[in-house]
Every structure is written in structure tokens, then in C-alpha cells.
N, C-alpha and C. Protein backbone atom coordinates (compact mmCIF):
# COMPACT_ATOMS: atom_id res chain seq x y z
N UNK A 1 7.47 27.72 -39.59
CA UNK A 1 8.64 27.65 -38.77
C UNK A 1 8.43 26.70 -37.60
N UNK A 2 7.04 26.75 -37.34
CA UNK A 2 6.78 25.50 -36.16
C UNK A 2 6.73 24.28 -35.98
N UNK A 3 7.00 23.78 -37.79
CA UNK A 3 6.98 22.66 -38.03
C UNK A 3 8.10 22.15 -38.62
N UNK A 4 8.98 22.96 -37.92
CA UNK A 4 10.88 22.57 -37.93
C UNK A 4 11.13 21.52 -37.12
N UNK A 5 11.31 20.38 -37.84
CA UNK A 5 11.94 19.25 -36.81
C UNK A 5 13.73 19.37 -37.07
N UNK A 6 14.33 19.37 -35.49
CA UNK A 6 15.35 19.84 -35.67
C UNK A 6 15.96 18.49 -35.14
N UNK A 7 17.02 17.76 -35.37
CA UNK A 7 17.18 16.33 -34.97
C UNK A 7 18.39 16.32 -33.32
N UNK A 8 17.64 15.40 -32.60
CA UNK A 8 18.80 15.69 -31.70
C UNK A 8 19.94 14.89 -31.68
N UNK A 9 21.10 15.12 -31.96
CA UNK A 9 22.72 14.76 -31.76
C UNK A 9 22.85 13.77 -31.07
N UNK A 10 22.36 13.65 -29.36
CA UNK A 10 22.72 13.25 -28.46
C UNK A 10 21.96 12.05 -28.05
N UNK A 11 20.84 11.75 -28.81
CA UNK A 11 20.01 10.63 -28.96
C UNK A 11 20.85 9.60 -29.48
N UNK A 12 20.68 8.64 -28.57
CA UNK A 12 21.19 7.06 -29.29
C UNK A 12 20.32 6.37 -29.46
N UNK A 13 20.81 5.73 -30.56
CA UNK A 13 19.56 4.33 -31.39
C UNK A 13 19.10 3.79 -30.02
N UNK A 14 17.64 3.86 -30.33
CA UNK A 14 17.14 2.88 -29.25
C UNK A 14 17.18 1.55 -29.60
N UNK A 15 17.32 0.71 -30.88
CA UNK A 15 17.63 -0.59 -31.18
C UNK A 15 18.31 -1.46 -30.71
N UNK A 16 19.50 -0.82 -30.03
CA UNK A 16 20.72 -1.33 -29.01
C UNK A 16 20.81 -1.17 -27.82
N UNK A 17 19.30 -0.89 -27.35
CA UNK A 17 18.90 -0.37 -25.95
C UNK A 17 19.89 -1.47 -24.73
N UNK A 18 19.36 -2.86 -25.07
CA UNK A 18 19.75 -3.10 -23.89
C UNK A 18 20.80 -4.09 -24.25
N UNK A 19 21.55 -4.64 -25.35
CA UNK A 19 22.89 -5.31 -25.94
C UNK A 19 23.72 -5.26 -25.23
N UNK A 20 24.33 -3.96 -24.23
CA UNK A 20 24.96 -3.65 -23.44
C UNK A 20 25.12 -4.59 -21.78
N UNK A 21 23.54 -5.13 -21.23
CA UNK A 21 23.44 -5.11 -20.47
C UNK A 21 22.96 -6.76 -20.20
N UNK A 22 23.36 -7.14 -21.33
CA UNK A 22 23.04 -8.89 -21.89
C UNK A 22 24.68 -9.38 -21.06
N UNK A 23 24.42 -10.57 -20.54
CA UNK A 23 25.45 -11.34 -19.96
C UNK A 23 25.53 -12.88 -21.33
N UNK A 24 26.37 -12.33 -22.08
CA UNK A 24 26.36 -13.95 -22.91
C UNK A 24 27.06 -14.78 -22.41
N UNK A 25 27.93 -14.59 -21.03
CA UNK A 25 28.86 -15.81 -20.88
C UNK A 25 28.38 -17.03 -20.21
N UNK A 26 28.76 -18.20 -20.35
CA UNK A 26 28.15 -19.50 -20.28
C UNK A 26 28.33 -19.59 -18.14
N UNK A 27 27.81 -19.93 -17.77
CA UNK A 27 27.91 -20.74 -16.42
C UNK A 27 29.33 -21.36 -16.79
N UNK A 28 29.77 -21.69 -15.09
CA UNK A 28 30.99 -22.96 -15.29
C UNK A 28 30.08 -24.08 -14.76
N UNK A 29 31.19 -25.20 -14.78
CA UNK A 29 30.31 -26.48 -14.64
C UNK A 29 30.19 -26.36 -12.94
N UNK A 30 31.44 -25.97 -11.85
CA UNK A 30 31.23 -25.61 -11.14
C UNK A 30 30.25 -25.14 -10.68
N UNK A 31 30.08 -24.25 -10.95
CA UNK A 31 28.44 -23.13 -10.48
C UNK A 31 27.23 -23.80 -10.82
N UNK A 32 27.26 -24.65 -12.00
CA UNK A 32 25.96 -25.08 -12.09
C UNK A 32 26.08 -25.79 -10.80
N UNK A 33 26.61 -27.20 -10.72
CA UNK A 33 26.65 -27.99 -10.03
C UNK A 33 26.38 -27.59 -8.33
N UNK A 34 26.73 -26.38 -7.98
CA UNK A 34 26.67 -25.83 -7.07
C UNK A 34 25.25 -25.09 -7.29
N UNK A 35 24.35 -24.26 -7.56
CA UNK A 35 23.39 -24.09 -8.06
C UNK A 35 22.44 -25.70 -8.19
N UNK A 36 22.46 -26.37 -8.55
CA UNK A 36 21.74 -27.64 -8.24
C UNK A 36 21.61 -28.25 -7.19
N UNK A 37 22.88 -28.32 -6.25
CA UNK A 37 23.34 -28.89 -5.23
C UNK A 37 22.20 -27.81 -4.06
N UNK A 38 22.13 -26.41 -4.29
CA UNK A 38 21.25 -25.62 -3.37
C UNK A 38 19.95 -25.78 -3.47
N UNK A 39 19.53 -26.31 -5.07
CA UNK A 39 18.00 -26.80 -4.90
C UNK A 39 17.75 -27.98 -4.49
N UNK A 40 18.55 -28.39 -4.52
CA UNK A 40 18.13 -30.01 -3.98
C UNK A 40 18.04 -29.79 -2.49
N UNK A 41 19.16 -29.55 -1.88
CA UNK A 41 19.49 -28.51 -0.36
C UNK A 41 17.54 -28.44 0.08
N UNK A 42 17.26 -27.17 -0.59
CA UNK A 42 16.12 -26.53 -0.34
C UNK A 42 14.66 -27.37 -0.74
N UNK A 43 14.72 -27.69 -1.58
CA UNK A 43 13.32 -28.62 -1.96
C UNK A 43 13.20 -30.25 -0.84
N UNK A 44 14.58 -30.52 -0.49
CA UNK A 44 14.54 -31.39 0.67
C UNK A 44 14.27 -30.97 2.33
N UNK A 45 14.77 -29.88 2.12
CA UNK A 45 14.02 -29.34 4.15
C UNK A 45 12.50 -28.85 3.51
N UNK A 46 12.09 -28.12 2.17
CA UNK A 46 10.65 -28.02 2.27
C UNK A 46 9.91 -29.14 2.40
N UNK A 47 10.43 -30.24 2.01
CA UNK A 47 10.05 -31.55 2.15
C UNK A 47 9.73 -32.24 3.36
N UNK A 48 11.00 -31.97 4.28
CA UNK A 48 10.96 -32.44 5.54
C UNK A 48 9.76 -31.82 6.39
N UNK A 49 9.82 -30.19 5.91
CA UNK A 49 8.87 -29.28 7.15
C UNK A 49 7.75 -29.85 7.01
N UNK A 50 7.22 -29.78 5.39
CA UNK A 50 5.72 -30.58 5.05
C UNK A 50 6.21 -31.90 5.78
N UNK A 51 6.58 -32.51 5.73
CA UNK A 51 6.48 -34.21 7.05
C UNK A 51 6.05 -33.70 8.26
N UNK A 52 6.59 -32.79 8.80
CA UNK A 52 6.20 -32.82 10.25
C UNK A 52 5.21 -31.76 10.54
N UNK A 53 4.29 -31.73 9.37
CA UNK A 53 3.39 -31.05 9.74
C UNK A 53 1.68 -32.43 10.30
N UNK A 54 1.66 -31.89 11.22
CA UNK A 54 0.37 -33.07 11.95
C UNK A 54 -0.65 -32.89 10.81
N UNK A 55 -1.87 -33.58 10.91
CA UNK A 55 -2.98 -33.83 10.94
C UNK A 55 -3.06 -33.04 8.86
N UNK A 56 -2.26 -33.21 8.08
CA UNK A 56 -2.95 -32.68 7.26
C UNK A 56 -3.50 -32.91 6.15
N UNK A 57 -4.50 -34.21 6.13
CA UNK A 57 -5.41 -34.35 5.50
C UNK A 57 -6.70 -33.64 6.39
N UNK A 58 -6.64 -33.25 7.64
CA UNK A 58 -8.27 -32.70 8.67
C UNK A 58 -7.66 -30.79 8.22
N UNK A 59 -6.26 -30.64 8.13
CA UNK A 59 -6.42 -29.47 7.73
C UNK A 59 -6.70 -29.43 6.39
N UNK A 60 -6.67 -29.81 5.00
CA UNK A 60 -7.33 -29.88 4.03
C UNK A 60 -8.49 -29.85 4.03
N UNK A 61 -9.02 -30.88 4.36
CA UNK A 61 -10.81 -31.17 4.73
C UNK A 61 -11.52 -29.83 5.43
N UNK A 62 -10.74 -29.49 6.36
CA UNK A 62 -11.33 -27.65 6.94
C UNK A 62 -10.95 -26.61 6.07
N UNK A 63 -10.70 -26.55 4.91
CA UNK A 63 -10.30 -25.70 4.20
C UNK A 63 -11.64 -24.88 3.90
N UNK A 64 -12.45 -25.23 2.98
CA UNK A 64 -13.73 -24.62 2.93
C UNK A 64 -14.39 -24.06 4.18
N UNK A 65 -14.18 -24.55 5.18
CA UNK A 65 -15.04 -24.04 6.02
C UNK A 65 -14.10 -22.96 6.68
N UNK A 66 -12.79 -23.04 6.63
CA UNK A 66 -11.86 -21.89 7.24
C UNK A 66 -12.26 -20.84 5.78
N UNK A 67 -12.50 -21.03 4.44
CA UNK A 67 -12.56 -19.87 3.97
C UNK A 67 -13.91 -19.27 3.89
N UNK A 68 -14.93 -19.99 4.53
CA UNK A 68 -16.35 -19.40 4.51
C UNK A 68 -15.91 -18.11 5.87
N UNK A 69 -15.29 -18.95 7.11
CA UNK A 69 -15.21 -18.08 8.46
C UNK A 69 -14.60 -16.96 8.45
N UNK A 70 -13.29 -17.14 7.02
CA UNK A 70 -12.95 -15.66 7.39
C UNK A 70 -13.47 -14.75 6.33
N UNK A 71 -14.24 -15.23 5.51
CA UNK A 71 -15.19 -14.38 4.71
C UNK A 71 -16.07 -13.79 5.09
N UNK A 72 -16.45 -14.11 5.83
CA UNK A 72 -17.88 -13.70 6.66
C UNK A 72 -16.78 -12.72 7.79
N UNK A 73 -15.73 -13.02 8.26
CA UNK A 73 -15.04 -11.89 9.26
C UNK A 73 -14.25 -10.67 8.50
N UNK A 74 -14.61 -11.18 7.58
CA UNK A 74 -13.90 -9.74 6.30
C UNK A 74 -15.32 -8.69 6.27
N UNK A 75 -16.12 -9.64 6.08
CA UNK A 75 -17.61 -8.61 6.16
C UNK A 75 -17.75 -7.79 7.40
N UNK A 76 -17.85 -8.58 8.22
CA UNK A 76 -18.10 -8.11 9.54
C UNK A 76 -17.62 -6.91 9.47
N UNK A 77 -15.95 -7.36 9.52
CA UNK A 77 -14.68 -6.15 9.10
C UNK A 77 -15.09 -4.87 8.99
N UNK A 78 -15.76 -5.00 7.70
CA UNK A 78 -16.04 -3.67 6.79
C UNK A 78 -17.35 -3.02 7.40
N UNK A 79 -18.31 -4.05 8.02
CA UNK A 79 -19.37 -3.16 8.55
C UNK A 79 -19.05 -2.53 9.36
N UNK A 80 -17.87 -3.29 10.47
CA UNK A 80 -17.51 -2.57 11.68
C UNK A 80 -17.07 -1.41 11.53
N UNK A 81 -15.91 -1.31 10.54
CA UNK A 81 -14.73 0.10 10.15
C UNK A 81 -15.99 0.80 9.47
N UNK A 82 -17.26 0.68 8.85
CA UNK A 82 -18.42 1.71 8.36
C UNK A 82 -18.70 2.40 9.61
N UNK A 83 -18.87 1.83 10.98
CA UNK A 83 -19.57 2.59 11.93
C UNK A 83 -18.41 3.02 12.85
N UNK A 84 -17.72 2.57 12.65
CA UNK A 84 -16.26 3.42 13.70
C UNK A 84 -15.45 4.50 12.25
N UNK A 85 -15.47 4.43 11.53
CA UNK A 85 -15.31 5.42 10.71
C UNK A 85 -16.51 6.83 10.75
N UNK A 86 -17.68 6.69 11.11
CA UNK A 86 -18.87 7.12 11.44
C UNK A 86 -19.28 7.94 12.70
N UNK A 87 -18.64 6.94 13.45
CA UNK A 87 -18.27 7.53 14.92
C UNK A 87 -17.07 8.56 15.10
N UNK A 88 -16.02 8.64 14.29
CA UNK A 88 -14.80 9.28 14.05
C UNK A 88 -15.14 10.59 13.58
N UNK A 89 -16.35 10.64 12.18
CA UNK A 89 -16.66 11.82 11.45
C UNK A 89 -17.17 12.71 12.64
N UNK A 90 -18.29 11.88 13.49
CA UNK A 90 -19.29 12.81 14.00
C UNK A 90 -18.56 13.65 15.04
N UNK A 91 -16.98 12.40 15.91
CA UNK A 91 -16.29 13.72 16.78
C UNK A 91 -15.74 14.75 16.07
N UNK A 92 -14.97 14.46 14.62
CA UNK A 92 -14.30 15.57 14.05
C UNK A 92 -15.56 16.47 13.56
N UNK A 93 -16.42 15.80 13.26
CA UNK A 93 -17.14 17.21 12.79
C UNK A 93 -17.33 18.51 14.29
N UNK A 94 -18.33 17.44 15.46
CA UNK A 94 -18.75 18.08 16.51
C UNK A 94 -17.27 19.06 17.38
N UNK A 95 -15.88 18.80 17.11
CA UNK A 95 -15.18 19.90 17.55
C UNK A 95 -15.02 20.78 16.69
N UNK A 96 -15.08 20.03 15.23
CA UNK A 96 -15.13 21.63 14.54
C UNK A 96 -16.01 22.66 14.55
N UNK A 97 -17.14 22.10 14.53
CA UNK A 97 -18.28 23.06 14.80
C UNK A 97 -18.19 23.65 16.00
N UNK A 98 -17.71 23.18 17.18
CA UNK A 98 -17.20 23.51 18.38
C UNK A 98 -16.35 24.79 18.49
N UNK A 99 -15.32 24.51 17.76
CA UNK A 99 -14.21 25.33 17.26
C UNK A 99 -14.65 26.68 16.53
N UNK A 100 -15.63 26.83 15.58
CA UNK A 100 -15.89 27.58 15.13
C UNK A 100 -17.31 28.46 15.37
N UNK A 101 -17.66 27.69 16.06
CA UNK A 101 -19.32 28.20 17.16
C UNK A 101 -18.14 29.76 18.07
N UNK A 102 -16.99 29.12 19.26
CA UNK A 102 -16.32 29.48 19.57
C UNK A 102 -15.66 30.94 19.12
N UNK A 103 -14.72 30.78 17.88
CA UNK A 103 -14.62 31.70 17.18
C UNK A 103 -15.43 33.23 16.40
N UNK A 104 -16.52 32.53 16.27
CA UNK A 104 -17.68 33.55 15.84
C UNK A 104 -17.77 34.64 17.18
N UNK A 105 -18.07 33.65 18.63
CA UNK A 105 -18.21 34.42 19.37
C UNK A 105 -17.19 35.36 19.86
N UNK A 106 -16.18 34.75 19.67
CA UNK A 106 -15.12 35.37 20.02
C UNK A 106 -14.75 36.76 19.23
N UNK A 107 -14.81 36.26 17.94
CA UNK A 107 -15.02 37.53 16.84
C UNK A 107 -16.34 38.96 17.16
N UNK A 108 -17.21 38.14 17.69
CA UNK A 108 -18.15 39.28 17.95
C UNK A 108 -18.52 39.58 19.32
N UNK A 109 -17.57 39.39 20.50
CA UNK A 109 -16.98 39.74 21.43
C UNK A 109 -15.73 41.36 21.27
N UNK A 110 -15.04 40.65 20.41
CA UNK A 110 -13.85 41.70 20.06
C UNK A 110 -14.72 42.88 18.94
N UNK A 111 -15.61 42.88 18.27
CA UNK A 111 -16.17 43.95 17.91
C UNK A 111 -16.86 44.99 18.51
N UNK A 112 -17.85 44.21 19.76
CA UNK A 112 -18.10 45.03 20.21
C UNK A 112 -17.85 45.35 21.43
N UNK A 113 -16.60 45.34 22.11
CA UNK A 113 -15.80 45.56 22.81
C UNK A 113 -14.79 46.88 22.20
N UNK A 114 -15.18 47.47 21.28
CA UNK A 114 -14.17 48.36 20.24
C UNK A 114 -14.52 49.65 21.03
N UNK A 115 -13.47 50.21 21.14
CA UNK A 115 -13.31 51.37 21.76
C UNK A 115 -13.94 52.95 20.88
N UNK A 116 -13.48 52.43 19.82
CA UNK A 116 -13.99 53.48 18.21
C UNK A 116 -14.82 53.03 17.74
N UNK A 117 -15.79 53.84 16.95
CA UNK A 117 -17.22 53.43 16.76
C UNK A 117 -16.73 53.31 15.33
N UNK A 118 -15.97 53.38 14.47
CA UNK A 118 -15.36 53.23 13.15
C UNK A 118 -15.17 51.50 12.88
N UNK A 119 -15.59 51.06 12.01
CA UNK A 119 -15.59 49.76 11.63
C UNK A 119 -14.38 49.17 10.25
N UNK A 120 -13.99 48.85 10.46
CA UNK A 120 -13.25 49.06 9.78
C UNK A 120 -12.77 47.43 9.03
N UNK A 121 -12.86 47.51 7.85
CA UNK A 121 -12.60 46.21 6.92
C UNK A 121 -11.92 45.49 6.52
């Protein structure tokens, strides 16, 4: 009986998954033309900004050495966040232990401070 496959109704062919959601209609010539007209637009001010950027054949040429400097400051990075992560544990640990040094006493303050000699669990 457990190996009743019972079919579900409400399932649609997944074959025609996405037919629905296909745009077949063509561009107008309009829109292209307009659509071209915005890349040209845009690939000409990226053009311009690269012009007025100074010196950049000396920023090329420093390339290697800008990616040695911040490689070595990525290291650094990580050694640093090792010992300030380190420094972080030892306060959270030292109030918890704080916290619970505290508590103990406090707990065995209120016991034997008990008015009834009955202990009770």
C-alpha cells in the first residue's frame, strides 16, 4: 500500500515552464536607435573621464608595488584582529568568571543565612 503512487491533478508540465515568460516581440527601429544612441552617450564620457585622469602611465607602473603594500596590510590586518579578538575573549571571559565567582557567593550567603535548618531541593 506504500508503494501507491497516486498522481497529482494540479501539477503542470514542467516542459512549458518558462514559454510563458519569453518576450518574442522584435525591438522597434526607434528603440534600437535610441538604445545605441545611450551607448555611444556612455562609452564617450567613460572616455572623456579616462582623459582627464593625470599621470597614468606612473599609476600603471605603481601597480605592483601598490599590490605588494596592501598585501602585506591585509596581513598585518589579520594579525592585528588575532590579538584584539584575544584581548576581547579574555574581558568576556574575566566578567564572566566575575559574574559567576559572585553568584556562588551569593548563593552560599543565602543558604546559610536560612532561618530553618531543613534544606531543601
Amino acid at each position: 500500500m506504500a508503494d501507491l503512487n497516486i498522481p497529482n491533478m494540479n501539477k503542470k508540465s514542467d516542459k512549458y515552464i518558462f514559454k510563458k515568460k519569453l518576450s518574442l516581440r522584435r525591438k522597434s527601429k526607434r528603440r534600437l536607435f535610441l538604445e545605441s544612441a545611450f551607448l555611444l552617450i556612455m562609452s564617450l564620457l567613460l572616455a572623456y573621464i579616462n582623459y582627464l585622469i593625470p599621470n597614468k602611465s606612473l599609476l600603471l607602473g605603481n601597480l605592483p608595488k601598490t599590490f605588494n603594500r596592501s598585501f602585506e596590510l591585509i596581513v598585518e590586518l589579520f594579525s592585528n584582529l588575532y590579538e584584539i579578538f584575544l584581548v576581547i575573549f579574555i574581558f568576556a571571559s574575566s566578567l564572566t568568571a566575575l559574574v559567576l565567582i559572585v553568584g556562588s557567593f551569593y548563593r552560599l550567603f543565602k543558604i546559610s543565612k536560612r532561618k530553618s535548618r531543613k534544606i531543601n531541593y
